[in-house]
Structures are given as structure tokens and as C-alpha cells.
Protein backbone atom coordinates (compact mmCIF):
# COMPACT_ATOMS: atom_id res chain seq x y z
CA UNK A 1 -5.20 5.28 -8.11
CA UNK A 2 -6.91 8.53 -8.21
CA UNK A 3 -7.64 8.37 -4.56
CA UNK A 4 -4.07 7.22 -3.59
CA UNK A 5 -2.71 10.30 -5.57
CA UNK A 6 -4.86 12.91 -3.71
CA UNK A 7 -3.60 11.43 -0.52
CA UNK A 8 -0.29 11.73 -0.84
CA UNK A 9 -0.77 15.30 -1.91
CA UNK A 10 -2.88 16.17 1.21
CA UNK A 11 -0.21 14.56 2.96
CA UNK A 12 2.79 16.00 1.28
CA UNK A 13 1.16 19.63 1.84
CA UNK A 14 0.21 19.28 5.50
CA UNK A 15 3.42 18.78 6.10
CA UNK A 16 4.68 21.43 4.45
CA UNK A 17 1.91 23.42 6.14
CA UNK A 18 3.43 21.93 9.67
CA UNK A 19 7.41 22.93 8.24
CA UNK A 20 6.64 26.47 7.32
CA UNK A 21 4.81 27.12 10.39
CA UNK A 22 8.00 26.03 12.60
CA UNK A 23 10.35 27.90 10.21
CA UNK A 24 8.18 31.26 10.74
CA UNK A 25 7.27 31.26 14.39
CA UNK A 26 10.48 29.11 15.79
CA UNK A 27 13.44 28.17 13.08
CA UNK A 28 14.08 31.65 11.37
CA UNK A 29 13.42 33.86 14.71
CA UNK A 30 16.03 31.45 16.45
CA UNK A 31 18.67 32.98 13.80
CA UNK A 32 18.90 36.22 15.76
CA UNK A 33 20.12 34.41 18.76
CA UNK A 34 22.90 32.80 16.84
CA UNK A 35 25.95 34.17 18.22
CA UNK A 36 27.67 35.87 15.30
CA UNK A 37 31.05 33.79 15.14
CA UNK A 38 29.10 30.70 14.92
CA UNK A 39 26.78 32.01 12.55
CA UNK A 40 28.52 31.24 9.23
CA UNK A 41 28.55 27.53 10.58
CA UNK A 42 25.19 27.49 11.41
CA UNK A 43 23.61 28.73 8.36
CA UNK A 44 26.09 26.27 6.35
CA UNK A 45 24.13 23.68 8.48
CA UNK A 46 20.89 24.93 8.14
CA UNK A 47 20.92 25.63 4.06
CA UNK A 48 22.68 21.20 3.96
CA UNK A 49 19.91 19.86 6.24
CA UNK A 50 16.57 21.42 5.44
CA UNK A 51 16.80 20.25 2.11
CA UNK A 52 16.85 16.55 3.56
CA UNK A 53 13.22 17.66 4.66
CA UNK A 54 11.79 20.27 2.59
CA UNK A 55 12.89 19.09 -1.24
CA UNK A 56 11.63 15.70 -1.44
CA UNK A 57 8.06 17.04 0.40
CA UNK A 58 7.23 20.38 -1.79
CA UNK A 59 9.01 17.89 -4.85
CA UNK A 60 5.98 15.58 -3.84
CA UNK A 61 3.73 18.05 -3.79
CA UNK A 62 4.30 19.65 -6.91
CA UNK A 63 4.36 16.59 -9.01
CA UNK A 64 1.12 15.11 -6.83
CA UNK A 65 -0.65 18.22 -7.70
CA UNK A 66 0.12 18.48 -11.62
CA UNK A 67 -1.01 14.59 -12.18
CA UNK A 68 -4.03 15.30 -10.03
CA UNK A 69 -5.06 18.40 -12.23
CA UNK A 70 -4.12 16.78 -15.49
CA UNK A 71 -5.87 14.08 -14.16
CA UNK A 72 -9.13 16.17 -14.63
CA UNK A 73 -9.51 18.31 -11.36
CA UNK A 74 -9.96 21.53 -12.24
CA UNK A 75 -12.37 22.35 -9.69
CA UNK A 76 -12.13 26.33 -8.61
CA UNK A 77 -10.24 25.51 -5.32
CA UNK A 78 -8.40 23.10 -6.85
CA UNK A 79 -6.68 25.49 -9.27
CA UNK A 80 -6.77 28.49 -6.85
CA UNK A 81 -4.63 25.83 -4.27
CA UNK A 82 -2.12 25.36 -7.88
CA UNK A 83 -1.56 29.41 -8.15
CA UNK A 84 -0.83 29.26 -4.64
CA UNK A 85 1.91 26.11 -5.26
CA UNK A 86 3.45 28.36 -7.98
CA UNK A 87 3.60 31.20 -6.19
CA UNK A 88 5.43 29.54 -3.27
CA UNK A 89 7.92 27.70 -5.92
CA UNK A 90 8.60 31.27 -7.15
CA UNK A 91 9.18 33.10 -4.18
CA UNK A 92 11.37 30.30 -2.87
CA UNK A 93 13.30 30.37 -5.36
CA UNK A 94 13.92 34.44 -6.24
CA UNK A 95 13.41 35.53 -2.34
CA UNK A 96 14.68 32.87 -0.19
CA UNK A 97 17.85 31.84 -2.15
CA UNK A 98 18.96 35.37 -2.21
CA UNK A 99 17.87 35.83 1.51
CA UNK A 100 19.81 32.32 2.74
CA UNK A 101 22.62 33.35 0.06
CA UNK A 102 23.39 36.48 2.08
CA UNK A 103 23.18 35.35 5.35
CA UNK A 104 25.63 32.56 4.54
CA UNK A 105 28.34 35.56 4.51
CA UNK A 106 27.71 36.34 8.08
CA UNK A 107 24.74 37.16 10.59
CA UNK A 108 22.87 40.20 9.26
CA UNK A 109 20.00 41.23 11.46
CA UNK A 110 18.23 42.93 9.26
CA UNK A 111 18.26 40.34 6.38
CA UNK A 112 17.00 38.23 8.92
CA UNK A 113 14.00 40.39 9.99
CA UNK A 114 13.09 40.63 6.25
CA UNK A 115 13.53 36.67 5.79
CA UNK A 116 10.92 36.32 8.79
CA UNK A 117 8.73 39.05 7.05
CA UNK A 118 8.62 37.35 3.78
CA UNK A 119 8.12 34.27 5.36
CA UNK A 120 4.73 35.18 6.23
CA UNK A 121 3.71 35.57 2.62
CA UNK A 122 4.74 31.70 2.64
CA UNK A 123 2.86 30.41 5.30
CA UNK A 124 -0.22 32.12 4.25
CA UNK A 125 -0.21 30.58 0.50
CA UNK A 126 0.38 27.16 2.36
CA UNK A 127 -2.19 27.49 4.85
CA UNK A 128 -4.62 28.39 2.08
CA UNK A 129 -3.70 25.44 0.29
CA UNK A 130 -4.54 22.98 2.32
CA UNK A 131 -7.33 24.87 2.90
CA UNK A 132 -8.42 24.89 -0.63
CA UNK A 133 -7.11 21.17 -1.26
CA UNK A 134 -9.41 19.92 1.67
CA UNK A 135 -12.82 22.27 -0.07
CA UNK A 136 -12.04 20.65 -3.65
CA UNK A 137 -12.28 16.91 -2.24
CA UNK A 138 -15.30 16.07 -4.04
């Protein structure tokens, strides 16, 4: 059971790894070249159909990781990988909503530069994590 849980959470966080790695070097950059009457449209598009991929993963991974550490892993990379999960939840939620909420007004080059920016902080903590995840397998 044990081992089944920790797979799915190395699974569910490489591909988040994978996602936020596209969003920061390809997806997000690619809003610049959105031309600005389509741009409403497009973010509409982008905020409906991410979800489809990024909720039920970083859902996954949450949950995966909480059983796993109330499960008895509380190894020193295991919880450093958790801070890292928390952090992400709570910069998601604060920065990006507010970032995704103001670009659904219009194109705003400078919102998206910051987006991009921020988005580094993001695929740092999930890079680490996996990164940590894979040192705490026992």
C-alpha cells in the first residue's frame, strides 16, 4: 500500500515538475505574442483548460503527500519536499489568481513579465521537490 502511495506521488509531482517547466519556458512567454483583440479569448481559454490538467495532478499530490507523511515519513527531505508543496499551494493561490485575474481584462505586458518572473519561484520549489522526494526514498 505504502509503496503504491509513494508512487503515485512521485508520479503526480513529475508531472507537475514537466507542466511548470512548459508553462515557464513556453506557455506563459507565448502570452506576449497573443494579439491583443484575441487576448481576452485566449486567456478565458487558458484559465477553463489548464485546470483539466493541473487540479486533479497538484490535488493528487497534495493528498499523496499528507497520507505518506502521516503515514510515518518524516524523513528531513521528506518534510523539506512538504514546505515546498505548501509554499507552491500558497503562491498559486495569492499570486497567480490575482496575476490570471488581471490579465483576463485584457493583454497587459507587464503583468505578464511579472507572471513569468514569479513563475520561476514555482518551478524551483517543484524541481526541488522531486528532488527531495527521490533523496527520502528509503
Amino acid at each position: 500500500m505504502f509503496d503504491d502511495l509513494l508512487m503515485i506521488h512521485i508520479v503526480s509531482t513529475s508531472i507537475m515538475v514537466g507542466v511548470i517547466w512548459v508553462m515557464q519556458l513556453v506557455h506563459y512567454p507565448s502570452f506576449k505574442y497573443v494579439e491583443e483583440s484575441d487576448y481576452i479569448i485566449f486567456q478565458k481559454y487558458h484559465m477553463s483548460n489548464i485546470s483539466y490538467i493541473v487540479f486533479p495532478v497538484m490535488f493528487t499530490e497534495l493528498i499523496t503527500a499528507l497520507l505518506i507523511f502521516f503515514s510515518g515519513e518524516k524523513s528531513l527531505f521528506f518534510v523539506l519536499s512538504l514546505i515546498c508543496l505548501f509554499l507552491i499551494w500558497v503562491i498559486t493561490g495569492v499570486l497567480f489568481t490575482k496575476f490570471h485575474s488581471i490579465l483576463q481584462k485584457g493583454k497587459d505586458l507587464k503583468m505578464i513579465e511579472k507572471m513569468i518572473k514569479a513563475n520561476w519561484i514555482r518551478t524551483l520549489l517543484w524541481t526541488l521537490r522531486i528532488i527531495m522526494i527521490l533523496f527520502a526514498i528509503p
